[in-house]
Protein backbone atom coordinates (compact mmCIF):
# COMPACT_ATOMS: atom_id res chain seq x y z
CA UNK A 1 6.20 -7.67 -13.51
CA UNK A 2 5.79 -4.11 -11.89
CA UNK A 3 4.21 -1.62 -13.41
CA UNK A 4 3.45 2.18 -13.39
CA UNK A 5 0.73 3.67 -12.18
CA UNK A 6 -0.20 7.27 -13.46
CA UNK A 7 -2.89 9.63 -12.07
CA UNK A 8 -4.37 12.75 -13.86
CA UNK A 9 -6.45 15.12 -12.36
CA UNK A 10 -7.54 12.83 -9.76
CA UNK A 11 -10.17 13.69 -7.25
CA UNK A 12 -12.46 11.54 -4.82
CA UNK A 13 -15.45 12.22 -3.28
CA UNK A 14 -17.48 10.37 -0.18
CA UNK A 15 -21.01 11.67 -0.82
CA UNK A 16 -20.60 15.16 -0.82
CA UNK A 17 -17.16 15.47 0.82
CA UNK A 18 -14.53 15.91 -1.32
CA UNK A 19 -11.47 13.96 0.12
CA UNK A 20 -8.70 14.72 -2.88
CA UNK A 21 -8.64 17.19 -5.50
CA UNK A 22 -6.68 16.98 -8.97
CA UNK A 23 -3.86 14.80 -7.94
CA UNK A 24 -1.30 14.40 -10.70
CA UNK A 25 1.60 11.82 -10.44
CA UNK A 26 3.60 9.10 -11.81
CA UNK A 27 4.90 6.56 -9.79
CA UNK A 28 7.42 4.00 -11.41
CA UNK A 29 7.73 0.36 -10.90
CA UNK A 30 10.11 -1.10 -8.94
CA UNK A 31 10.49 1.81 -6.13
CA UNK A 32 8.89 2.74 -2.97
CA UNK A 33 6.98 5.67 -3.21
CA UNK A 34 5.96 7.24 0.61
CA UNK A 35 2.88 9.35 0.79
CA UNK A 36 3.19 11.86 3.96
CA UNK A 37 1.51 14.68 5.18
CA UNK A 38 -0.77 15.45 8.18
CA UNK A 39 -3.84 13.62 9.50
CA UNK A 40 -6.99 14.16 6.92
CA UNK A 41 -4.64 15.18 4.11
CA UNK A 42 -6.63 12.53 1.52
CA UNK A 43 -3.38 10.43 1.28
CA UNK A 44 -4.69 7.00 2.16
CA UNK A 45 -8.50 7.79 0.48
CA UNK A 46 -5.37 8.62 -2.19
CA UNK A 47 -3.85 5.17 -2.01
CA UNK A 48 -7.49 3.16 -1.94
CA UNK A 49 -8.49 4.90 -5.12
CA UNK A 50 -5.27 3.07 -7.09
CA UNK A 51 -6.59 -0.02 -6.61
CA UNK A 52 -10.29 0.78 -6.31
CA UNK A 53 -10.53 -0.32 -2.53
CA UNK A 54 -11.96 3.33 -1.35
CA UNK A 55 -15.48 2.00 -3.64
CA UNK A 56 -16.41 -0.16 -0.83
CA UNK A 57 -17.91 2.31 1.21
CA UNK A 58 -21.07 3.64 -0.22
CA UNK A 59 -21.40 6.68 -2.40
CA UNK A 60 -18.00 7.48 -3.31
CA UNK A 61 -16.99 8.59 -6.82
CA UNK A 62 -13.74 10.02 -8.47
CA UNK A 63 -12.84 12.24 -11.64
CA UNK A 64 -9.77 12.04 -13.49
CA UNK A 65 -8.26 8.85 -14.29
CA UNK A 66 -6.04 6.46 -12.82
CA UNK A 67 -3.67 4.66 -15.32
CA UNK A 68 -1.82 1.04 -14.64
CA UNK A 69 1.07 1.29 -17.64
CA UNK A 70 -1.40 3.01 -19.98
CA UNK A 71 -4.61 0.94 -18.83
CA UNK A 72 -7.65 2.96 -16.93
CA UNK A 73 -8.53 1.32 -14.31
CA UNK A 74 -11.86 2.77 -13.72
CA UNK A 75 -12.20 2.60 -17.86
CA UNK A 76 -15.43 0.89 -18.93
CA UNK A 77 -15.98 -3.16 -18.00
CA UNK A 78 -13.07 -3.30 -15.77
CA UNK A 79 -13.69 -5.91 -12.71
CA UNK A 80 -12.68 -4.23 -9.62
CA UNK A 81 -12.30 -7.29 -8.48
CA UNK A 82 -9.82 -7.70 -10.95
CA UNK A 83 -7.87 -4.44 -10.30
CA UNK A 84 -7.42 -5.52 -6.59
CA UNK A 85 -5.72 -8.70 -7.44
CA UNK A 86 -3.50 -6.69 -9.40
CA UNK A 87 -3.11 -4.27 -7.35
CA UNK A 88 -2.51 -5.94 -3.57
CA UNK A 89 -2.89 -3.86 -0.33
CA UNK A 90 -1.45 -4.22 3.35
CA UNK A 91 -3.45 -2.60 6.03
CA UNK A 92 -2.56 -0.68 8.97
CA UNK A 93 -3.46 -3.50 11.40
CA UNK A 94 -2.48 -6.94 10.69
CA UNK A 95 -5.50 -8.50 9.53
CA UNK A 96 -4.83 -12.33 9.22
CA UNK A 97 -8.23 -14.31 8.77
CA UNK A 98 -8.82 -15.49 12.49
CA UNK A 99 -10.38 -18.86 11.50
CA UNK A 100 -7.71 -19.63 9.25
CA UNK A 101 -4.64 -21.66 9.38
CA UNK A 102 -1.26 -19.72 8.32
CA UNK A 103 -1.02 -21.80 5.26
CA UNK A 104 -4.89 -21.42 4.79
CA UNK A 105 -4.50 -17.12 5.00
CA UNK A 106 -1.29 -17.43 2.84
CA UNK A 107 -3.40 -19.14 -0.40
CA UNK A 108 -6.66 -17.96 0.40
CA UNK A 109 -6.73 -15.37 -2.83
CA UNK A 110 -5.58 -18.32 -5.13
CA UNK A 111 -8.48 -20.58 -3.92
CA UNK A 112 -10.78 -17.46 -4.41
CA UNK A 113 -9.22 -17.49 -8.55
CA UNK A 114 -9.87 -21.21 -8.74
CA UNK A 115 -6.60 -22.39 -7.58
CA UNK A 116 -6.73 -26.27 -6.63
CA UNK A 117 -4.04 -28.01 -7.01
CA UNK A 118 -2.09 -28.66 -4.01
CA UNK A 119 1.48 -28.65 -5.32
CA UNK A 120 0.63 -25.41 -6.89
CA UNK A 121 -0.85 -23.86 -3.51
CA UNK A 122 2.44 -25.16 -1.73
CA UNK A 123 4.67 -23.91 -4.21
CA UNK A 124 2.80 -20.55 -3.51
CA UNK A 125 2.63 -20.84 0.05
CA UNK A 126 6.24 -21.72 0.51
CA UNK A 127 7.63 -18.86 -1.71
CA UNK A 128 5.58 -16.35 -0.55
CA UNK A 129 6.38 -16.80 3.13
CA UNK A 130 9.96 -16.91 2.12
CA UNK A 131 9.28 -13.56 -0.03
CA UNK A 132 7.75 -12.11 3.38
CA UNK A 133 10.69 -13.26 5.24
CA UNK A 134 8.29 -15.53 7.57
CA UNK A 135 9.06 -18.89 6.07
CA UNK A 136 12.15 -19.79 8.77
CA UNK A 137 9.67 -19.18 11.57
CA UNK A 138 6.52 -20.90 10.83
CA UNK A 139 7.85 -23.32 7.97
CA UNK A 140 7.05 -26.31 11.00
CA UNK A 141 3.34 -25.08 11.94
CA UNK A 142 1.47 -23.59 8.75
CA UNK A 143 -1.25 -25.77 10.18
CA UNK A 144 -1.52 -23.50 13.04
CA UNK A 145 -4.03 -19.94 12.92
CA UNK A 146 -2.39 -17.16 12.11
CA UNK A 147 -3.91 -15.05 14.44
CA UNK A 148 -1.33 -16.85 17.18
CA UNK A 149 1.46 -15.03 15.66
CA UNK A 150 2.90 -11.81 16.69
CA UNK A 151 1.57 -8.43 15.57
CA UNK A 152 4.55 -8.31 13.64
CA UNK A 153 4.49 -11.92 12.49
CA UNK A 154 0.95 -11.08 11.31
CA UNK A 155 1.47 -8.47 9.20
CA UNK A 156 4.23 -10.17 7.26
CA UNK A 157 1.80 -12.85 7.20
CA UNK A 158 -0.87 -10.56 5.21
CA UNK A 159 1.96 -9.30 2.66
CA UNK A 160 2.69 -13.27 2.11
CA UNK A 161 -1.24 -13.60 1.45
CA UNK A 162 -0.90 -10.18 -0.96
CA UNK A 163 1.94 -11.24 -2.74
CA UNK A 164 0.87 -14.76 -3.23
CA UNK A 165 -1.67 -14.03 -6.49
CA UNK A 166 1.29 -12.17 -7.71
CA UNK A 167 0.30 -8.51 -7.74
CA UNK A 168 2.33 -5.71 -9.67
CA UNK A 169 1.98 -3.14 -7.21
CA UNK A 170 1.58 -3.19 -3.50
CA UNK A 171 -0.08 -0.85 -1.47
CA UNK A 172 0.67 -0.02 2.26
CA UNK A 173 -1.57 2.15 4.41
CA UNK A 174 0.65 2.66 7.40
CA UNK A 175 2.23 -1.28 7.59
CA UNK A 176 4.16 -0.39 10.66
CA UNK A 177 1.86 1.91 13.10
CA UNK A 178 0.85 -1.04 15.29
CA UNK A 179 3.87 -2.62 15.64
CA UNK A 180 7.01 -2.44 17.69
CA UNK A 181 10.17 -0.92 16.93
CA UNK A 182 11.71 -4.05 16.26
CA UNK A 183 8.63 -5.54 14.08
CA UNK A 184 9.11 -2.45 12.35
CA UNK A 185 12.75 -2.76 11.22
CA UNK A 186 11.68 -5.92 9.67
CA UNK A 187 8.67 -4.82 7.65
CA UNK A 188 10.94 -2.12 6.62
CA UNK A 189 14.01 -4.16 5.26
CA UNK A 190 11.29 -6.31 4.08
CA UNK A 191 10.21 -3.62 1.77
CA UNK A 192 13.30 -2.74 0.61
CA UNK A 193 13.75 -6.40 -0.73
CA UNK A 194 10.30 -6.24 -2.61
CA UNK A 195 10.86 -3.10 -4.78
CA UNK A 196 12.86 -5.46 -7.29
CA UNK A 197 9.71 -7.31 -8.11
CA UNK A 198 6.87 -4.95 -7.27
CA UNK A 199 5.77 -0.88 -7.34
CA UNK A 200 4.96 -0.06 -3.82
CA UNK A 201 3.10 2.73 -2.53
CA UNK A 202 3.30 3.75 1.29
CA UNK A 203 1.23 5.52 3.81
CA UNK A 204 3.35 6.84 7.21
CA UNK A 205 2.77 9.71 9.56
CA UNK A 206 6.47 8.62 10.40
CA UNK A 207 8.93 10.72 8.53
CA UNK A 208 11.78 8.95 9.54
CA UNK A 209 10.29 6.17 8.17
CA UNK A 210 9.96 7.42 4.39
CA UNK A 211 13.23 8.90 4.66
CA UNK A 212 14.40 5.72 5.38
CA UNK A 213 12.57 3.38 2.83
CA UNK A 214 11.35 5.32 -0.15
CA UNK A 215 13.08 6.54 -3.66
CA UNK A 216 10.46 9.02 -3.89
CA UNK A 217 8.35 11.07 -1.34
CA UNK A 218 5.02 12.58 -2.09
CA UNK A 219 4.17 15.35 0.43
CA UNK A 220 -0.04 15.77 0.73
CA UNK A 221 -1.83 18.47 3.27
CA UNK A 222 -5.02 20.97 3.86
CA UNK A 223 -5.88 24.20 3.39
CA UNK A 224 -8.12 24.01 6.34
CA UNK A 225 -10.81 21.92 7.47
CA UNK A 226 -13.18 20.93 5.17
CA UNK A 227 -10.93 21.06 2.20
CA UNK A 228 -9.58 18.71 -0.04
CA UNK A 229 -6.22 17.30 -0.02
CA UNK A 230 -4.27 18.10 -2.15
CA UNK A 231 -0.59 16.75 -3.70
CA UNK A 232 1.70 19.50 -2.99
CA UNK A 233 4.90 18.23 -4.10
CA UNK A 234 7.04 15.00 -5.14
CA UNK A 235 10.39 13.93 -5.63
CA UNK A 236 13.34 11.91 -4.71
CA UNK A 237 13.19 11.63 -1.10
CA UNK A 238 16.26 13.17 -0.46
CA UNK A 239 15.55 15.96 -1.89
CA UNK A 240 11.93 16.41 -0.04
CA UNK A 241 13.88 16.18 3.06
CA UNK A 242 16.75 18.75 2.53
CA UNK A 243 15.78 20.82 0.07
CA UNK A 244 12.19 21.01 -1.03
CA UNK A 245 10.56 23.44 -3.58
CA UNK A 246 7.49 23.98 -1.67
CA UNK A 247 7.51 26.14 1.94
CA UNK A 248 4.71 24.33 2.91
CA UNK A 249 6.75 20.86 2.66
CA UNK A 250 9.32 22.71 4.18
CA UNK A 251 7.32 23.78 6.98
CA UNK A 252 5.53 19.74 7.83
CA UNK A 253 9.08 18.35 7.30
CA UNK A 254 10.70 20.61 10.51
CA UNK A 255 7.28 19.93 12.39
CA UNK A 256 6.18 24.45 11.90
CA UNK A 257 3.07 22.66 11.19
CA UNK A 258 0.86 19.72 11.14
């Protein structure tokens, strides 16, 4: 089942840089939420602190808490581990496990939970493919690496593989930037078919992009370099892109700056 996730007064740090600085928002389940603003804003250090993924490089902290429907995630004896399997995330390059066969990348978090039994993995591997819209074009060669697909291919492959230990929220960190303008189209409608079943949470530099896909639009920036990002505004994306509160949304959204 989705869920919410709620931030308050969220700020990261790696060592003594600050990345983000008391970010406050609520994003509901079963929507697409973008994240824009310009390069170094904080918004994907943003999206890796929601599921605990910004921890694995060394020295980073946060204050503030992060909230899945009421729970703190960084609250005392909670397995990040855990939190991540909740909490799935797409990359911005496809990252299929080379070695791996596409049925092998597809169930590899299940066999990581203990998962052994084949008719379960199949079930699994069969409905998440067909969740990621890939199922009709490798359904006759899951035995073959997934790192012969296409870039495209690939990264529906690794939403299969996040979706498969049945996360509540996914997170994107710019799904499409690698890909062609017709591998993008797909990972696009794609997401628009996976908002009835999970909260997703997207990274773009591409405007047109969260205009296209998201309910809600959160717009991050700078005050210069060296500073923190910070969240200047959210709302329903169509009112981010034609009539925001905030000049300095305004001013990113007509390209005066960043």
């Amino acid at each position: 089942m989705a869920k919410r996730i709620e931030t308050a007064g969220l700020s990261a740090w790696f060592g003594s840089f600050k990345a983000i600085e008391d970010v406050t928002i609520t994003i509901e389940p079963k929507s697409v939420t973008a994240c824009i603003g310009p390069s170094g804003c904080g918004k994907s250090t943003f999206l890796r602190t929601l599921n605990r993924m910004h921890e694995v490089v060394p020295k980073t902290r946060i204050e503030g808490r992060v909230l899945l429907d009421d729970e703190d995630l960084y609250g005392p004896g909670v397995d990040p581990v855990s939190v991540r399997r909740t909490i799935g995330m797409v990359f911005q390059r496809p990252n299929p496990f080379p070695t791996m066969s596409i049925y092998d990348n597809v169930v590899a978090g299940l066999r990581l939970n203990g998962v052994r039994s084949r008719a379960v993995l199949d079930e699994a591997a069969e409905r998440s493919l067909k969740a990621a819209n890939l199922w009709a074009e490798v359904s006759h060669r899951l035995d073959k690496p997934g790192a012969g697909l296409s870039g495209g291919q690939q990264q529906r492959l690794c939403i299969a593989r996040a979706i498969a230990v049945e996360p509540q929220v996914l997170l994107m960190d710019e799904p499409c930037s690698a890909l062609d303008p017709i591998s993008t189209l797909a990972i696009e409608e794609l997401m628009t078919g996976l908002k009835d079943r999970y909260t997703i949470v997207i990274v773009t530099h591409n405007m047109q992009q969260a205009a296209r896909v998201s309910d809600v639009t959160a717009f991050f920036t700078i005050a210069g370099a060296g500073e923190p990002g910070r969240l200047i505004e959210v709302d329903a994306t169509q009112k981010i892109f034609t009539n925001p509160r905030d000049p300095r949304t305004e001013g990113y959204i007509t390209g005066r700056f960043g």
